[in-house]
C-alpha atoms as a PDB file:
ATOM      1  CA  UNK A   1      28.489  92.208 114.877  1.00  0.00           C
ATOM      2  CA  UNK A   2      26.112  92.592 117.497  1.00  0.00           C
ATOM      3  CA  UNK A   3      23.866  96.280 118.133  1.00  0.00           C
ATOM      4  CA  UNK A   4      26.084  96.681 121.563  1.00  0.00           C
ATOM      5  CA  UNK A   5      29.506  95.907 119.916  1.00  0.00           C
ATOM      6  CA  UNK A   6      28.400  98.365 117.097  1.00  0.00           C
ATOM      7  CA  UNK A   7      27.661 101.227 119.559  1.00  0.00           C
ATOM      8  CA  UNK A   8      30.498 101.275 121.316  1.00  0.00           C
ATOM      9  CA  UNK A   9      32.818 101.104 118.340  1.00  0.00           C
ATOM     10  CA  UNK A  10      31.231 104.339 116.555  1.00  0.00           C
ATOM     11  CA  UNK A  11      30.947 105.876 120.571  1.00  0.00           C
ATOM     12  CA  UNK A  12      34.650 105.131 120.564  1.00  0.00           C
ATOM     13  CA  UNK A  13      35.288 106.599 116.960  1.00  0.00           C
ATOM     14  CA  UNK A  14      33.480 109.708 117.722  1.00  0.00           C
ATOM     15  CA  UNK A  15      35.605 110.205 121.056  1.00  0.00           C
ATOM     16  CA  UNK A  16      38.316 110.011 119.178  1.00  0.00           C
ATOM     17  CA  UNK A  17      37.292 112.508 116.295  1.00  0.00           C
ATOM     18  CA  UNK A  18      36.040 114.779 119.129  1.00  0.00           C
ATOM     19  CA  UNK A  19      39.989 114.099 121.114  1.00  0.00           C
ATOM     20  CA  UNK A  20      41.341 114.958 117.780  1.00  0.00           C
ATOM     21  CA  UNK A  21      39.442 118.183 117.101  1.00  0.00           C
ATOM     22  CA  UNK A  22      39.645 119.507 120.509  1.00  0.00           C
ATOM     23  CA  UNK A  23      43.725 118.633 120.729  1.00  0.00           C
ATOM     24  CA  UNK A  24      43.766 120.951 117.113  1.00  0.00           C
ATOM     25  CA  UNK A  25      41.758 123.725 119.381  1.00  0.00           C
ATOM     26  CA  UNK A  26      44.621 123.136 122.174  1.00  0.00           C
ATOM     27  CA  UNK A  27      47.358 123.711 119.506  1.00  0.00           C
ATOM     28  CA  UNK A  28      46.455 126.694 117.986  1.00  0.00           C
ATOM     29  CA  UNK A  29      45.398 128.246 121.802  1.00  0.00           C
ATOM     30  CA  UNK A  30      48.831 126.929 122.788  1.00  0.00           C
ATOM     31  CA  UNK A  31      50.777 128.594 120.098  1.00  0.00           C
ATOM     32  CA  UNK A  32      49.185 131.546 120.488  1.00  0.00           C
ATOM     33  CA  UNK A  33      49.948 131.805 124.288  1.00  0.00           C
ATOM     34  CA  UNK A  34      53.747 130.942 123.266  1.00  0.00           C
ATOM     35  CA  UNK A  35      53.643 133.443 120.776  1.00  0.00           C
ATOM     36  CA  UNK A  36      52.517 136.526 123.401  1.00  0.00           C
ATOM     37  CA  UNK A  37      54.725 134.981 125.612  1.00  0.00           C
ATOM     38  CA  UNK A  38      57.900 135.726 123.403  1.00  0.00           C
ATOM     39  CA  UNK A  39      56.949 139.188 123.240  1.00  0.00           C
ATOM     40  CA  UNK A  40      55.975 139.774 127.242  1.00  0.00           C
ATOM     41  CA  UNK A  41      56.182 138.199 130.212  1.00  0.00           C
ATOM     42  CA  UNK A  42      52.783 140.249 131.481  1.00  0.00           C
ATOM     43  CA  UNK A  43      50.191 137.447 132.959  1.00  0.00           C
ATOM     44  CA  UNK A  44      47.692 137.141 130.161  1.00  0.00           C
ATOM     45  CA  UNK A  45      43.898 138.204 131.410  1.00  0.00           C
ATOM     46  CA  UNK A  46      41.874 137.391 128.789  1.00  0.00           C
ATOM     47  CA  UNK A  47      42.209 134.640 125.452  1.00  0.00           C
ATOM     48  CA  UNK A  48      38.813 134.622 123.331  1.00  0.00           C
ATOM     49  CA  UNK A  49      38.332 132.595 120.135  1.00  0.00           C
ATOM     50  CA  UNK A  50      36.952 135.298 117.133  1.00  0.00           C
ATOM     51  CA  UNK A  51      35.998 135.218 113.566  1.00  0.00           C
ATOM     52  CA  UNK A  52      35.873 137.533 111.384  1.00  0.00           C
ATOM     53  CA  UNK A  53      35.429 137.531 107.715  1.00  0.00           C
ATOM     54  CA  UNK A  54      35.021 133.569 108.088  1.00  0.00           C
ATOM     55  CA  UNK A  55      38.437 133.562 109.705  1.00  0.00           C
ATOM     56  CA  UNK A  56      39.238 132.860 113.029  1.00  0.00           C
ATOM     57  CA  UNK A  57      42.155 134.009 115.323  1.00  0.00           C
ATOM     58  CA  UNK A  58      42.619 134.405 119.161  1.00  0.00           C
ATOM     59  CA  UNK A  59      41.896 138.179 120.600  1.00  0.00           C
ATOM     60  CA  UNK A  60      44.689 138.104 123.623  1.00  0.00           C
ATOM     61  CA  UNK A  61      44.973 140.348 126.173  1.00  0.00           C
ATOM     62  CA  UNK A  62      47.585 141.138 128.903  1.00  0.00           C
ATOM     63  CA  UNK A  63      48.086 143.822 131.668  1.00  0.00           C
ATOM     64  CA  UNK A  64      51.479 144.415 133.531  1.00  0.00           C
ATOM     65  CA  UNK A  65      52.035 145.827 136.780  1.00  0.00           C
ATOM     66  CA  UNK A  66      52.512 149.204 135.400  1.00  0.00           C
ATOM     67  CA  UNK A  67      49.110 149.489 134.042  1.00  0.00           C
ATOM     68  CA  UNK A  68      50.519 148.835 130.428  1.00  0.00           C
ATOM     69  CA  UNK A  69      47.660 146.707 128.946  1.00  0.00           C
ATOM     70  CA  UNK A  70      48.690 144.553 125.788  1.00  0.00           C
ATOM     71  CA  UNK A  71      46.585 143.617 122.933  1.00  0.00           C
ATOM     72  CA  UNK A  72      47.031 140.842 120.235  1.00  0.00           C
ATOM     73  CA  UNK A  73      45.202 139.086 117.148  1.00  0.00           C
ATOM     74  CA  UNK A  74      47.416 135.785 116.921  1.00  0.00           C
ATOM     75  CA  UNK A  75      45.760 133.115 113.633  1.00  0.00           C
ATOM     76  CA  UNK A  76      45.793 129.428 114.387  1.00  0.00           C
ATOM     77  CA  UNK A  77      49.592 129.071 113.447  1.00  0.00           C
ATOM     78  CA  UNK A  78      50.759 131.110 116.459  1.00  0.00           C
ATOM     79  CA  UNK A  79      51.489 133.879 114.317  1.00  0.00           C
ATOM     80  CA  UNK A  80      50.608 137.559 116.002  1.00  0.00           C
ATOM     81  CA  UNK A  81      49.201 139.161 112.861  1.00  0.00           C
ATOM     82  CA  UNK A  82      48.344 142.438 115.258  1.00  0.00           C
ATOM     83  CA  UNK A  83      49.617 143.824 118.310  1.00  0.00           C
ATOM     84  CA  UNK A  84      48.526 146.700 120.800  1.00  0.00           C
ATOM     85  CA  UNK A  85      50.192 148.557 123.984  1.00  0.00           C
ATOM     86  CA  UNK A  86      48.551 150.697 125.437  1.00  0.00           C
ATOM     87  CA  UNK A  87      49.955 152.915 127.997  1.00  0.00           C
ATOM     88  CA  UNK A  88      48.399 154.543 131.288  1.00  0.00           C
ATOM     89  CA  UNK A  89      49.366 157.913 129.812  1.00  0.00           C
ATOM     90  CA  UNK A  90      52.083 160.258 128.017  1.00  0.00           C
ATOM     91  CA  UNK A  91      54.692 159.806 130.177  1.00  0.00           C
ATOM     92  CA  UNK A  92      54.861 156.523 130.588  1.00  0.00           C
ATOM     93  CA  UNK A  93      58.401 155.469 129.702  1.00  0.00           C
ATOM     94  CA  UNK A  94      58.043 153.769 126.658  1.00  0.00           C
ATOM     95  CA  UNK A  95      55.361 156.082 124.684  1.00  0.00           C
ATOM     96  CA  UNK A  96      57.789 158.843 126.159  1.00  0.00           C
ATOM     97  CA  UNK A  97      60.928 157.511 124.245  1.00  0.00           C
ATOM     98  CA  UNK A  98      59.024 157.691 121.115  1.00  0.00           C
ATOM     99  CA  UNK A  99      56.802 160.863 121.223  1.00  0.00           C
ATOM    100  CA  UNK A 100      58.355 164.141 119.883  1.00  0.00           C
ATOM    101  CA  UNK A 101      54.574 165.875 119.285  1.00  0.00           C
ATOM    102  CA  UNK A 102      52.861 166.676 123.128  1.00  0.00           C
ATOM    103  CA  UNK A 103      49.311 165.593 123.807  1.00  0.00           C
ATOM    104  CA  UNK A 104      48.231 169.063 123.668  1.00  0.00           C
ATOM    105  CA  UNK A 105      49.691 169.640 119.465  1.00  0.00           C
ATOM    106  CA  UNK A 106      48.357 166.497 119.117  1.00  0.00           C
ATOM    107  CA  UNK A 107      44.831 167.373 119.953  1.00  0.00           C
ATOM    108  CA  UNK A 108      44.655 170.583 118.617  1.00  0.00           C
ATOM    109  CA  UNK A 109      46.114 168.405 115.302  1.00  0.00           C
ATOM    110  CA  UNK A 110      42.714 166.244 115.558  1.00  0.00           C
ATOM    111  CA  UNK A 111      40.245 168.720 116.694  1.00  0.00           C
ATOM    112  CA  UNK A 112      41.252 170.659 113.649  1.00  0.00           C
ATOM    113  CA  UNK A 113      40.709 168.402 111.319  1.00  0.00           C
ATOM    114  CA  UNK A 114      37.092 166.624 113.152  1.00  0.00           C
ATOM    115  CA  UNK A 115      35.711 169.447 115.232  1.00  0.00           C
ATOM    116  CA  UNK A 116      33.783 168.512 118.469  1.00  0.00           C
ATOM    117  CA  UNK A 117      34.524 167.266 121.788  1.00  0.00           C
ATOM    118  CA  UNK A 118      37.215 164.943 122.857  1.00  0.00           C
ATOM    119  CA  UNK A 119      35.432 162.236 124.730  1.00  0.00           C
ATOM    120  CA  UNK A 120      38.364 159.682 125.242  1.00  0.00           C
ATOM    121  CA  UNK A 121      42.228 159.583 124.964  1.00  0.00           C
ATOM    122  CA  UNK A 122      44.464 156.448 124.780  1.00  0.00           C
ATOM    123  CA  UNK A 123      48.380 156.068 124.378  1.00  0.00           C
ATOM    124  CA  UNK A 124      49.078 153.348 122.503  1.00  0.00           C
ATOM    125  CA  UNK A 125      52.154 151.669 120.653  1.00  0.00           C
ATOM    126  CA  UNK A 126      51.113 150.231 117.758  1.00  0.00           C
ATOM    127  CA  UNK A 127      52.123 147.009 115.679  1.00  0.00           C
ATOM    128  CA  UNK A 128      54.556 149.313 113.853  1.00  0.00           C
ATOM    129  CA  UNK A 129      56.222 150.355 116.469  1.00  0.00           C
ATOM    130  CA  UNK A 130      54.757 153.782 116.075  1.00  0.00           C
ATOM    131  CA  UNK A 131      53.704 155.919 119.639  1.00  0.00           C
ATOM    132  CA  UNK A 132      49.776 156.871 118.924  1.00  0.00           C
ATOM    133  CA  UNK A 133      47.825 159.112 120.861  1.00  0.00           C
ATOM    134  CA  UNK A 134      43.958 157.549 119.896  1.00  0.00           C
ATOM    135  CA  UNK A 135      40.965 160.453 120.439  1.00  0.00           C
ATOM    136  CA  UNK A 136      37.448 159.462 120.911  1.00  0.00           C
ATOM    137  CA  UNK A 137      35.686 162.786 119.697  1.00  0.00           C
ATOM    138  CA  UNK A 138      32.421 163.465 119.698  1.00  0.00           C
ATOM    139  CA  UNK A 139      31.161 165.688 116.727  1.00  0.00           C
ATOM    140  CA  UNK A 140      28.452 168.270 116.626  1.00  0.00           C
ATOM    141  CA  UNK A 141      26.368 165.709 114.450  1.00  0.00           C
ATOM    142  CA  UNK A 142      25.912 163.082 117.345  1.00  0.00           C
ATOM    143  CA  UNK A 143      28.525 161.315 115.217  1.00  0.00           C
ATOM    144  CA  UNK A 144      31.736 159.906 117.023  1.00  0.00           C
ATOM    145  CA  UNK A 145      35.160 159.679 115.363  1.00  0.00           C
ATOM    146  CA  UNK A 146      38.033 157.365 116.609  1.00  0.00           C
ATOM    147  CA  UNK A 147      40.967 159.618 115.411  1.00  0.00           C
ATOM    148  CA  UNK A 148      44.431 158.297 114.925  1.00  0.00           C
ATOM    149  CA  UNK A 149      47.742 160.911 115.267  1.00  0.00           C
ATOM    150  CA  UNK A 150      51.390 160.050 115.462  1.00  0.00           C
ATOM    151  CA  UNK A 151      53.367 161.197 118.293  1.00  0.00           C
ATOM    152  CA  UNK A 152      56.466 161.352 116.949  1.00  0.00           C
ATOM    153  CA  UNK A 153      55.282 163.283 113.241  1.00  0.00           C
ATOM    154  CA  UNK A 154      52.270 165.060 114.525  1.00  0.00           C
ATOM    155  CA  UNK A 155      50.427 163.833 110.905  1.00  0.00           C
ATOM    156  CA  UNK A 156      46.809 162.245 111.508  1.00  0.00           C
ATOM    157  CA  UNK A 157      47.476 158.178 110.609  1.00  0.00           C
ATOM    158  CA  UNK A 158      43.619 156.831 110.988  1.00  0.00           C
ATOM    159  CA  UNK A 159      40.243 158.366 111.124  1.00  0.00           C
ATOM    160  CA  UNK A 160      37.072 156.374 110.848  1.00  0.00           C
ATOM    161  CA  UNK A 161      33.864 156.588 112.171  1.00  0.00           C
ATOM    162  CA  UNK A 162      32.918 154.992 115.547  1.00  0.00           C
END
């Protein structure tokens, strides 16, 4: 077999390899689209490839008209392993329906237990299902804490250091 013949045949092999591996890419970012897409028809703004831990799974992201923002970990099945809303604010009708503790227990509930000054508040529904109000607080220390209470039981569900 001649030098020419034998280039093109491994050029050829390796463009198939690389169609392979990239169609494996497509099938994992395709599921993963299918999957949000079972769960809400909200245009999806941003799909980014992660790893962590020597994993790797899609971060997806999705905003509706409403402002409702969506936020998703899907693996390379299509399986959502985490998912996100978060809401413009309180009263927005689905963090609403859940919520029997008001902003204003709940952040007495966090500033209690991690004194300092609330820098940021988000409404969120969790993968549980659960309506979360999420405080950024920033403690006397210089330290800030991302603090975690349920709206509907008032209780304190996550606190870790930002």
């Amino acid at each position: 077999m001649s030098y020419k013949n034998k280039t093109f045949y491994s050029s050829a092999l390796l463009g198939l390899f690389g169609t392979v591996a990239i169609a494996q890419d497509n099938t994992a970012f395709d599921a993963c689209r299918k999957a949000v897409g079972e769960i809400t028809q909200d245009p999806i703004v941003k799909m980014k490839l992660k790893t962590k831990k020597g994993v790797e799974y899609y971060k997806v992201k999705a905003k509706s008209a409403d402002g409702a923002k969506w936020e998703f970990k899907c693996d390379n099945t299509g399986n959502i392993f985490e998912k996100e809303q978060e809401l413009p604010d309180a009263n927005h009708p689905a963090f609403a329906a859940l919520k029997k503790t008001d902003e204003a227990q709940a952040r007495k509930i966090a500033l209690e237990a991690y004194p300092g000054r609330i820098s940021e508040v988000e409404y969120e529904i969790n993968t549980d299902g659960f309506a979360v109000y999420e405080f950024e607080i920033k403690m006397a220390d210089g330290r800030e804490m991302e603090v975690e209470v349920d709206a509907e039981t008032g209780k304190i569900i996550k606190a870790e250091e930002d």
